[in-house]
PDB file of N, CA and C in Angstrom:
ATOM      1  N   UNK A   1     121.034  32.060  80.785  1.00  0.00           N
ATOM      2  CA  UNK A   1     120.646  30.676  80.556  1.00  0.00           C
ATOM      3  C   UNK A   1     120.004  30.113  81.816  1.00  0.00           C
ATOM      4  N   UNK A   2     119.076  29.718  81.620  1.00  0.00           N
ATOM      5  CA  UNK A   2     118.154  28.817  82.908  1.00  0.00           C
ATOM      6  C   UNK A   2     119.376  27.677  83.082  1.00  0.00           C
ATOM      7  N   UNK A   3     118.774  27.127  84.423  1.00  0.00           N
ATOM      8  CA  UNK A   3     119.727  26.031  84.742  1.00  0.00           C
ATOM      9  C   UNK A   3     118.428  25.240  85.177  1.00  0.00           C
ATOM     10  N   UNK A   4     118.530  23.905  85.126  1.00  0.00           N
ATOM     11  CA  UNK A   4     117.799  22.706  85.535  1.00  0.00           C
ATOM     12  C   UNK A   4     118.424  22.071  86.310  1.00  0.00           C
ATOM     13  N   UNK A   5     117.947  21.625  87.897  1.00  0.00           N
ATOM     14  CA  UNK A   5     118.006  21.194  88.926  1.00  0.00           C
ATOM     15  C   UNK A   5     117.423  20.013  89.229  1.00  0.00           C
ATOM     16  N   UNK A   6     117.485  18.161  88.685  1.00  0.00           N
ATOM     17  CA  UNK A   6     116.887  17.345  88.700  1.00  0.00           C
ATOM     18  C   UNK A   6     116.237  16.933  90.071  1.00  0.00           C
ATOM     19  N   UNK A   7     115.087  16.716  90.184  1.00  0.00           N
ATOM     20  CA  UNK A   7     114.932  16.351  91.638  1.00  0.00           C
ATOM     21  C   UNK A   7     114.616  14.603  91.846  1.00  0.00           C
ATOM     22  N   UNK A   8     114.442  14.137  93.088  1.00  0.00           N
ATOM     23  CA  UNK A   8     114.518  12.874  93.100  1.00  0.00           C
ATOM     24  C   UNK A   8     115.448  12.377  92.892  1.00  0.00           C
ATOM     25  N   UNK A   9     115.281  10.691  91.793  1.00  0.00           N
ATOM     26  CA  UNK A   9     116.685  10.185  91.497  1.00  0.00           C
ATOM     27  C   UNK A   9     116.648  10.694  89.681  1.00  0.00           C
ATOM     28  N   UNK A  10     116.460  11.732  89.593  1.00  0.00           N
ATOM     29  CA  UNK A  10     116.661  12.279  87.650  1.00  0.00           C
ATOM     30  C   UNK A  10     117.508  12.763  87.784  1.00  0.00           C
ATOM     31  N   UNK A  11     118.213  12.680  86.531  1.00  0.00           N
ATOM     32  CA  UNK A  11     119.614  13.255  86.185  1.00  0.00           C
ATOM     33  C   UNK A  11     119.142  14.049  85.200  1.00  0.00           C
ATOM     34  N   UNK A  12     120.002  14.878  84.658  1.00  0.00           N
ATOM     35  CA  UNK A  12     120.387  15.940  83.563  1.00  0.00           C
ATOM     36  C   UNK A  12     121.398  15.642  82.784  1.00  0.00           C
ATOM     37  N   UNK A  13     121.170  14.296  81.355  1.00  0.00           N
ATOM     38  CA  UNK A  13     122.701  13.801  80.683  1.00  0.00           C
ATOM     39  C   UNK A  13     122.676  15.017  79.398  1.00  0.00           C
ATOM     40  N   UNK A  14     123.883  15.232  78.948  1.00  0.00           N
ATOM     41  CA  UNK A  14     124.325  15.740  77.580  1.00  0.00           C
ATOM     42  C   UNK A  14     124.517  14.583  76.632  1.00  0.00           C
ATOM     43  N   UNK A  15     123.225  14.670  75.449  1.00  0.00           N
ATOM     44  CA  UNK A  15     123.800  13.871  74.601  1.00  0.00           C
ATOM     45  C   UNK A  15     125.352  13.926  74.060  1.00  0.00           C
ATOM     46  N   UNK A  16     125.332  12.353  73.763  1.00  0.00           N
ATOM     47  CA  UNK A  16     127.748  12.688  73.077  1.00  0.00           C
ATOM     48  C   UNK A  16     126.976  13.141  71.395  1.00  0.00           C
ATOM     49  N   UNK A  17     127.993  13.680  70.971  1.00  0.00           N
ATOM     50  CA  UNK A  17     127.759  14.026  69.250  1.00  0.00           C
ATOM     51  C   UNK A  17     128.192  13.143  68.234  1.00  0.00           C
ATOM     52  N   UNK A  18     127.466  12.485  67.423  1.00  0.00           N
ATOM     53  CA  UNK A  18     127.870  11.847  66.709  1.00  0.00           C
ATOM     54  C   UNK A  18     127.582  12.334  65.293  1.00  0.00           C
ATOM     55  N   UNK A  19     129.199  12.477  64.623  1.00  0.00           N
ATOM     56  CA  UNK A  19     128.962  12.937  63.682  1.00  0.00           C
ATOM     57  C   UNK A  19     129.162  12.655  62.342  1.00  0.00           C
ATOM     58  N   UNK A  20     130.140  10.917  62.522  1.00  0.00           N
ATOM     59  CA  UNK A  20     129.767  10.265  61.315  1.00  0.00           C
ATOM     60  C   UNK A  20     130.276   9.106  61.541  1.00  0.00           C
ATOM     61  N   UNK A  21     130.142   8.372  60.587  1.00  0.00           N
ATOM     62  CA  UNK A  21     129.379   6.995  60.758  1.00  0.00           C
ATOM     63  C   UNK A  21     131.272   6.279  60.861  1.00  0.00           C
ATOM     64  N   UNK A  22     131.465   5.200  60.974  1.00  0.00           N
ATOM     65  CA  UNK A  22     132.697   4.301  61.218  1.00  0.00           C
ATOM     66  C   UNK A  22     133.505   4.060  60.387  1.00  0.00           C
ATOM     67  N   UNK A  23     132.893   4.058  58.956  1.00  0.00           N
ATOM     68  CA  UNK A  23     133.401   4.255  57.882  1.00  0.00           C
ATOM     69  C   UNK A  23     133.938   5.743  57.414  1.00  0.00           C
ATOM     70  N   UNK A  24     133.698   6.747  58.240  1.00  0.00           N
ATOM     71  CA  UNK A  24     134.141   8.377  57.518  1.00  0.00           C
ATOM     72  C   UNK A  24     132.923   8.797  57.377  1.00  0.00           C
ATOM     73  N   UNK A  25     131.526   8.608  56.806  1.00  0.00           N
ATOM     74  CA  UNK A  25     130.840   9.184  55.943  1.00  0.00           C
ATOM     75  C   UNK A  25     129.809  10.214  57.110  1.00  0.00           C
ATOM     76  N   UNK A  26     130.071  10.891  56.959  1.00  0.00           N
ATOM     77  CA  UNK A  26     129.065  12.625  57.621  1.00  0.00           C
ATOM     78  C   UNK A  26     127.518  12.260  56.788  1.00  0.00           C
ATOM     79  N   UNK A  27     127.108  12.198  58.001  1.00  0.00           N
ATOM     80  CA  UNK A  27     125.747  11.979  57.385  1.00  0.00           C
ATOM     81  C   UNK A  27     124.569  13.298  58.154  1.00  0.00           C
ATOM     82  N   UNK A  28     123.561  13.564  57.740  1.00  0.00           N
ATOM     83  CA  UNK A  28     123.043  14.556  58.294  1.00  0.00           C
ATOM     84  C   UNK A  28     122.426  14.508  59.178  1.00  0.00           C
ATOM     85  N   UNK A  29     122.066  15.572  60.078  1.00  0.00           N
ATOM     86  CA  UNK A  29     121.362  15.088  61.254  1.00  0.00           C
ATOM     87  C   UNK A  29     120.005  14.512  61.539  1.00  0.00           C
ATOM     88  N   UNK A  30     119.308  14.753  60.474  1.00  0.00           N
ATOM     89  CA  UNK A  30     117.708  13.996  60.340  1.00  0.00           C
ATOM     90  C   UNK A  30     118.281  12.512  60.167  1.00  0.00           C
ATOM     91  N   UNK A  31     118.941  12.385  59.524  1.00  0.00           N
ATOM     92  CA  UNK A  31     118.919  10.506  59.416  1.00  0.00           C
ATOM     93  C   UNK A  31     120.238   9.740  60.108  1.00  0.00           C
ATOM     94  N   UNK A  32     120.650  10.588  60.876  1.00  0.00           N
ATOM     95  CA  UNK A  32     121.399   9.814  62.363  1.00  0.00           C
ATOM     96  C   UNK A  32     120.602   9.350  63.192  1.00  0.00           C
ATOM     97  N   UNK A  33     120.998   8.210  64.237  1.00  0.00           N
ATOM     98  CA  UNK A  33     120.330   7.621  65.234  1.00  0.00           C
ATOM     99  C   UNK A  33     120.641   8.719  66.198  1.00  0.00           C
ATOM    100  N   UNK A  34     119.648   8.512  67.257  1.00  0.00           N
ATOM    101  CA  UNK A  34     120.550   9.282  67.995  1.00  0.00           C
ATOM    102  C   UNK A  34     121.245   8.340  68.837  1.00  0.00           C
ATOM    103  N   UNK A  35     122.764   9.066  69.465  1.00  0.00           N
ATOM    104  CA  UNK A  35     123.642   8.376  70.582  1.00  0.00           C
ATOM    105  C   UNK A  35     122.745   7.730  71.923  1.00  0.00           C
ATOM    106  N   UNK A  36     123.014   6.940  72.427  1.00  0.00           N
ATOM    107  CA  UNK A  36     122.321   6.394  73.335  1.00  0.00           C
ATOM    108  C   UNK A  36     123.370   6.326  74.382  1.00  0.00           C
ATOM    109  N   UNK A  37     124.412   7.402  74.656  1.00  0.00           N
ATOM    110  CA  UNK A  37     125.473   7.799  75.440  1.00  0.00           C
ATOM    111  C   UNK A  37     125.146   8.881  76.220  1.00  0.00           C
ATOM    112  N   UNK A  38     126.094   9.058  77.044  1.00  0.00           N
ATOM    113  CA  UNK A  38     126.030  10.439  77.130  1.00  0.00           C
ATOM    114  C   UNK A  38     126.347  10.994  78.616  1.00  0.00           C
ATOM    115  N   UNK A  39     126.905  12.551  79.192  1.00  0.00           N
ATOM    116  CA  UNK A  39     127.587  12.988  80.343  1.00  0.00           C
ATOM    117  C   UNK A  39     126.291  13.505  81.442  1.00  0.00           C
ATOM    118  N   UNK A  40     127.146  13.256  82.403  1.00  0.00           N
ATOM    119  CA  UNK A  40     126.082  13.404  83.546  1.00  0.00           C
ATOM    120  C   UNK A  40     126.182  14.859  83.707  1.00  0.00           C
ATOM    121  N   UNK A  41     124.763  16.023  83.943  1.00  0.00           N
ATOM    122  CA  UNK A  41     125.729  17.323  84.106  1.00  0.00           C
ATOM    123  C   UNK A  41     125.461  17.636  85.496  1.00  0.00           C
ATOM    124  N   UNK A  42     124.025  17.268  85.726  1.00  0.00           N
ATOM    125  CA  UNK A  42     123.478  17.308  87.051  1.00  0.00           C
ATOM    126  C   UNK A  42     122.768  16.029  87.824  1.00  0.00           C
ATOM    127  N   UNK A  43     122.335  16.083  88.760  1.00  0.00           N
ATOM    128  CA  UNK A  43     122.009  14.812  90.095  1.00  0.00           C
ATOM    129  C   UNK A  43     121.185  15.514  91.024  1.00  0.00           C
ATOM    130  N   UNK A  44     119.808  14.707  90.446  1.00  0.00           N
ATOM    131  CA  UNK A  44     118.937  14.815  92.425  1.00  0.00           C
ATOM    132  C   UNK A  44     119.785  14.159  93.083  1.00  0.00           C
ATOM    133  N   UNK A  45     119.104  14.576  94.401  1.00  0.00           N
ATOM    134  CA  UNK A  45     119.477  14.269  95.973  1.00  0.00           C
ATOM    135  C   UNK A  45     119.343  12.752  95.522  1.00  0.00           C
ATOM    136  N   UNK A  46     118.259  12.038  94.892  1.00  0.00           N
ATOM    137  CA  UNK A  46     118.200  10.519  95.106  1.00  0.00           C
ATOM    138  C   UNK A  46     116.631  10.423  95.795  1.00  0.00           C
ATOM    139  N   UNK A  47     116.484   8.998  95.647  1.00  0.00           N
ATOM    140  CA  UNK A  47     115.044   8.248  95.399  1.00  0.00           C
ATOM    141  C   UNK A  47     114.826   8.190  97.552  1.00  0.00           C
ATOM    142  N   UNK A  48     113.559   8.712  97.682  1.00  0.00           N
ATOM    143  CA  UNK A  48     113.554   8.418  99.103  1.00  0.00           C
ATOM    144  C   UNK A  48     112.931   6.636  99.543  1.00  0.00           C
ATOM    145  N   UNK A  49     113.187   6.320 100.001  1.00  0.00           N
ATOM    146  CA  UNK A  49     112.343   4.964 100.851  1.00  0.00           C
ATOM    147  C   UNK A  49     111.877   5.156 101.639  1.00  0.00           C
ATOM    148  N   UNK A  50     110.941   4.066 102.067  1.00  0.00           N
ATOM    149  CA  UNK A  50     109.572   3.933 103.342  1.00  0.00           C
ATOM    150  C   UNK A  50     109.663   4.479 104.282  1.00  0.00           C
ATOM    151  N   UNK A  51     111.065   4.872 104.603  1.00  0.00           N
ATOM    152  CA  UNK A  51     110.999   5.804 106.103  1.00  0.00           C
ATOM    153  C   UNK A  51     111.342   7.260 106.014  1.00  0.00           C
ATOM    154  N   UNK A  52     111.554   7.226 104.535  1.00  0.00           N
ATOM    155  CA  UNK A  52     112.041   9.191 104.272  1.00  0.00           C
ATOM    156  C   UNK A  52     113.083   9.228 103.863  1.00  0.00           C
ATOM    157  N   UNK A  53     114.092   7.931 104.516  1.00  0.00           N
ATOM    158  CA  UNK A  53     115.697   8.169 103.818  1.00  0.00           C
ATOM    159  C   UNK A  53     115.951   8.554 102.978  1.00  0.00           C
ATOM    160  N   UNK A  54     116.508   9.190 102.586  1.00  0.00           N
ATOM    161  CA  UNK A  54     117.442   9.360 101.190  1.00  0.00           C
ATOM    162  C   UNK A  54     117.908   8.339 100.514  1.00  0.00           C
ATOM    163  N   UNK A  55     117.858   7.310  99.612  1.00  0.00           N
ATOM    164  CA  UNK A  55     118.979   6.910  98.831  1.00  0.00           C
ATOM    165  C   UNK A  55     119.860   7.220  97.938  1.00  0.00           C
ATOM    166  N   UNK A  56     121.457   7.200  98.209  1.00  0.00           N
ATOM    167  CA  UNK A  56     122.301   7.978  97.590  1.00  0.00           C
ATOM    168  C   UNK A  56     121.665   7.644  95.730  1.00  0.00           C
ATOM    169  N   UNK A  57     122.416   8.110  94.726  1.00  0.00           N
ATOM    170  CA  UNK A  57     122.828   8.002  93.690  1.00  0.00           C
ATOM    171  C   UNK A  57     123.991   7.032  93.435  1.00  0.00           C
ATOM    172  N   UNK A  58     123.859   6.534  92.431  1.00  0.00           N
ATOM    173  CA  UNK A  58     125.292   5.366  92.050  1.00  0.00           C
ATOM    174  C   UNK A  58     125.581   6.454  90.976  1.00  0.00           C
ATOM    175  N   UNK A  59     125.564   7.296  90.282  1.00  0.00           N
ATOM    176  CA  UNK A  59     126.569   7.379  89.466  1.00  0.00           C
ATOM    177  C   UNK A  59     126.523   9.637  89.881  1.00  0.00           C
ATOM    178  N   UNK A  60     127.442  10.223  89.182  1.00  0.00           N
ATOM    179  CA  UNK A  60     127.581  11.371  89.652  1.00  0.00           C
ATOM    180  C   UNK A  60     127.767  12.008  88.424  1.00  0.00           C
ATOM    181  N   UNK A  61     128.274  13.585  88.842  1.00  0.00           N
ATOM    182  CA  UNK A  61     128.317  14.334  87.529  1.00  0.00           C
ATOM    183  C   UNK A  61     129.538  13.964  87.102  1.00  0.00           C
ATOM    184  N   UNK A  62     129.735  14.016  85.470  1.00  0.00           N
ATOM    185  CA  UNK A  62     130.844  14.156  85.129  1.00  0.00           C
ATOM    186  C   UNK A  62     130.877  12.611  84.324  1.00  0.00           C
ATOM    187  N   UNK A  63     130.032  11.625  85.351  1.00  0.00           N
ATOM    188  CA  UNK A  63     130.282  10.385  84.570  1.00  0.00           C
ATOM    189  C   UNK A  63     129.725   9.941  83.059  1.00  0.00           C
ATOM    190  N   UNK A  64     130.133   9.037  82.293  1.00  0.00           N
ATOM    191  CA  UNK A  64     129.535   8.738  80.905  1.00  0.00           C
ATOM    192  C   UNK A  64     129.131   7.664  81.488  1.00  0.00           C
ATOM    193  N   UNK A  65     127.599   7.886  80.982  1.00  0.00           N
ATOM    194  CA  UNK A  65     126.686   6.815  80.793  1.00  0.00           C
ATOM    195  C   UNK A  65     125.891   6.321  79.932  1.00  0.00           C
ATOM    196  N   UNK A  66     125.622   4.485  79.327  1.00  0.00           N
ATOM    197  CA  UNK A  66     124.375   4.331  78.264  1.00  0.00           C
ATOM    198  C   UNK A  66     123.545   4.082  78.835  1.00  0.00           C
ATOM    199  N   UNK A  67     122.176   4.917  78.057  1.00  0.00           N
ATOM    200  CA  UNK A  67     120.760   4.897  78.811  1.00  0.00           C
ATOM    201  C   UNK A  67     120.129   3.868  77.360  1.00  0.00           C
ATOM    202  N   UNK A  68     118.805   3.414  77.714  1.00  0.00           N
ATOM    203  CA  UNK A  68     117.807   2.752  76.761  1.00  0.00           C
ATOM    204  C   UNK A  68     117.370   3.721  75.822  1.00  0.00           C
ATOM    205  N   UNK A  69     117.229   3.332  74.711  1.00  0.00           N
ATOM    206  CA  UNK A  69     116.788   4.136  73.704  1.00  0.00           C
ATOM    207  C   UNK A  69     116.032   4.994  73.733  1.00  0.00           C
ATOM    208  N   UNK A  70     114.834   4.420  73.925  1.00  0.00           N
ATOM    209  CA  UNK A  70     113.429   5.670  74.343  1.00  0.00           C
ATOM    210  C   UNK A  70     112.983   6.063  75.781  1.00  0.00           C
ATOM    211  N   UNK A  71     114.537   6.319  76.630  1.00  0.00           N
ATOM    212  CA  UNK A  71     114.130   6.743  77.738  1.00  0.00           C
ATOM    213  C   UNK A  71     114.213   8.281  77.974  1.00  0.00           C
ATOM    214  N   UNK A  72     113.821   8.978  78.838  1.00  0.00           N
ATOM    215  CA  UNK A  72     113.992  10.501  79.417  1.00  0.00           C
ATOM    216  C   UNK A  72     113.006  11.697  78.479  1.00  0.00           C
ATOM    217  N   UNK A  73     113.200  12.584  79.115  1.00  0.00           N
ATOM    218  CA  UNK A  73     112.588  13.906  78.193  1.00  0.00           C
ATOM    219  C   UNK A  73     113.710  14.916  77.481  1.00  0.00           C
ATOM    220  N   UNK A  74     113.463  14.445  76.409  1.00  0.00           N
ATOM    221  CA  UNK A  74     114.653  15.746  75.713  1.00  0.00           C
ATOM    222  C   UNK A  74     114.325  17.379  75.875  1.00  0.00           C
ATOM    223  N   UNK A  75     115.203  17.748  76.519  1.00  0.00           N
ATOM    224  CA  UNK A  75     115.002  18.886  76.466  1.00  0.00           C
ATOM    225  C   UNK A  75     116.314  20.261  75.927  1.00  0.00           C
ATOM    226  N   UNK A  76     116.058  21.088  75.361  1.00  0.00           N
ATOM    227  CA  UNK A  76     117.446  21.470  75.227  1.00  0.00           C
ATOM    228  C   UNK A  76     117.624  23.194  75.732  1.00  0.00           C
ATOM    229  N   UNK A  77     118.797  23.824  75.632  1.00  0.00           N
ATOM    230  CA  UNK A  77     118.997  24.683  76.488  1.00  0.00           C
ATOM    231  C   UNK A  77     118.448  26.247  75.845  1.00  0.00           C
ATOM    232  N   UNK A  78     118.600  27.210  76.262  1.00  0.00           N
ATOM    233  CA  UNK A  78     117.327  28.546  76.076  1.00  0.00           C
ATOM    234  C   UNK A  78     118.334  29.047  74.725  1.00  0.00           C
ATOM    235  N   UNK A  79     119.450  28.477  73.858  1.00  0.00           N
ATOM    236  CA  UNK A  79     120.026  28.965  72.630  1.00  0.00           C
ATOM    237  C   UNK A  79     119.522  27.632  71.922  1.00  0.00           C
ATOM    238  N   UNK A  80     119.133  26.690  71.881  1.00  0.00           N
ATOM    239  CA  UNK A  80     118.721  25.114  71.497  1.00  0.00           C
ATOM    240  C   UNK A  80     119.439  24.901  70.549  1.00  0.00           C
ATOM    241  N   UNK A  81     121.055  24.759  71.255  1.00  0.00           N
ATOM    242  CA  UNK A  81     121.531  24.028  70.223  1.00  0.00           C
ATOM    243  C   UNK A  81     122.372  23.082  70.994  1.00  0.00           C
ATOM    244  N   UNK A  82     122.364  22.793  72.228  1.00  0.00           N
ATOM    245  CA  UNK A  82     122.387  21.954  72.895  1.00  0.00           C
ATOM    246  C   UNK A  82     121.259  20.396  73.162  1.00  0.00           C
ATOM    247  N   UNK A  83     121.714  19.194  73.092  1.00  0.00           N
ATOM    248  CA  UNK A  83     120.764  18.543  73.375  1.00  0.00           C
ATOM    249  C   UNK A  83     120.523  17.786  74.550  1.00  0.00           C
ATOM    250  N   UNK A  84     119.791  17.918  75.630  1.00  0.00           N
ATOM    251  CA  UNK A  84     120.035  17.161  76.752  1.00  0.00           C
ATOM    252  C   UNK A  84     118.530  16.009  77.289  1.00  0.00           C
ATOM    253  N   UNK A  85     118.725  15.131  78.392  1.00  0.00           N
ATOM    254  CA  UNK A  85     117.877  14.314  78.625  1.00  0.00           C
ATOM    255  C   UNK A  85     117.578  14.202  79.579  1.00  0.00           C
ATOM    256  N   UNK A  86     116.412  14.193  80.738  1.00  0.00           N
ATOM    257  CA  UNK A  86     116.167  13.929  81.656  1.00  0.00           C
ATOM    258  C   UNK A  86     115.478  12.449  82.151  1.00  0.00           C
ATOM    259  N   UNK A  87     116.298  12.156  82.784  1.00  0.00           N
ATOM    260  CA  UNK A  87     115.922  10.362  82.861  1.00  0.00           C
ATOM    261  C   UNK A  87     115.907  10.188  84.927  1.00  0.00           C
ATOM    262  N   UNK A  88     115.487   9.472  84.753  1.00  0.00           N
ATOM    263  CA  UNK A  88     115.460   8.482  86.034  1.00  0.00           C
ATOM    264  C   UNK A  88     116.638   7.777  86.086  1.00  0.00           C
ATOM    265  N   UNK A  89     117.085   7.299  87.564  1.00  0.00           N
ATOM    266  CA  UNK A  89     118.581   6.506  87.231  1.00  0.00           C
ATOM    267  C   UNK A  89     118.192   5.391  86.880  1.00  0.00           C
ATOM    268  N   UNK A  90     117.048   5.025  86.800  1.00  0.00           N
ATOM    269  CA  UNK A  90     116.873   3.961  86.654  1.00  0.00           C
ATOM    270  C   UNK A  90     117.225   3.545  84.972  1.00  0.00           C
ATOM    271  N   UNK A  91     116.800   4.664  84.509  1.00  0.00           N
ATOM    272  CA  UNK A  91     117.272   4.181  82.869  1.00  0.00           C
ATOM    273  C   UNK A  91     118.585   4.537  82.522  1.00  0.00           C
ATOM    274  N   UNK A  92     119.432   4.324  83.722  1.00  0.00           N
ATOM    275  CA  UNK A  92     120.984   4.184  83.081  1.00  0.00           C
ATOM    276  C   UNK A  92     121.287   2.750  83.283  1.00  0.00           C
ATOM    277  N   UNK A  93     122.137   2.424  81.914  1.00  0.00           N
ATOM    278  CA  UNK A  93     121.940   0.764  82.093  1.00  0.00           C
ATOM    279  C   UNK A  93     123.609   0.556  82.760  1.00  0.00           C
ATOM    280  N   UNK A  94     124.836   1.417  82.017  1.00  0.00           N
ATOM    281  CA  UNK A  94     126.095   1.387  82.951  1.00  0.00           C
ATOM    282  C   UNK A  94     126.880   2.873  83.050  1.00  0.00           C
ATOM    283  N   UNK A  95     127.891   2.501  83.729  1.00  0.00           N
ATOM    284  CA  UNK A  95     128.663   4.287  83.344  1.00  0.00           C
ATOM    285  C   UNK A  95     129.558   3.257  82.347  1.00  0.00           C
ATOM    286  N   UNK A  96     130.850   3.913  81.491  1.00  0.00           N
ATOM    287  CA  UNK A  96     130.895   3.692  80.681  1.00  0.00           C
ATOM    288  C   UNK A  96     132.588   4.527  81.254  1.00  0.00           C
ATOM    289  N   UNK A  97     133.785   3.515  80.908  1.00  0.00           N
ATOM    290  CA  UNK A  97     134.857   3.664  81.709  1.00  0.00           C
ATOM    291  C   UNK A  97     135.626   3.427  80.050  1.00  0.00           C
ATOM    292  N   UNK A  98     137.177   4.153  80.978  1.00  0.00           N
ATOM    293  CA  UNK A  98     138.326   4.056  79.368  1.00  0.00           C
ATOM    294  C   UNK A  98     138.806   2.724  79.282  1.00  0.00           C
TER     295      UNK A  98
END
């Protein structure tokens, strides 16, 4: 399996699975939304500024986060049955706590 290494401030989220609706009902996967959730798996270094610095990352692996609907590049893994997203941190709107 390839591995993806985000650079900059992009992350690598795992969509969460959603697999039926609030009421019980399993609905199929063409006419689900998709989740607008989802786990951090990987982290660039972070966004540089005017002098080269580094700026850290606010959120890390492992964390749950909601991103905007039509943000990142879906991409999925070399068996594709995984679904994942590559976003900017910028399109994480929070992490997402118990």
């Amino acid at each position: 399996m390839k591995t993806i290494k985000p650079l900059s401030n992009r992350l690598l989220v795992k969509r969460s699975k959603m697999e039926k609706t609030k009421g019980g009902i399993f609905l199929p996967e063409t006419a689900q939304e998709k989740p607008k959730e989802g786990e951090i798996m990987a982290v660039g270094p972070g966004k540089r500024d005017e002098d080269g610095n580094i700026i850290p990352m606010n959120v890390k692996i492992g964390d749950r986060v909601l991103f905007s609907n039509y943000s990142g590049t879906e991409v999925k893994n070399s068996s594709g049955e995984e679904d994942f997203l590559i976003l900017s941190e910028d399109d994480i709107l929070g992490i997402l706590s118990n």
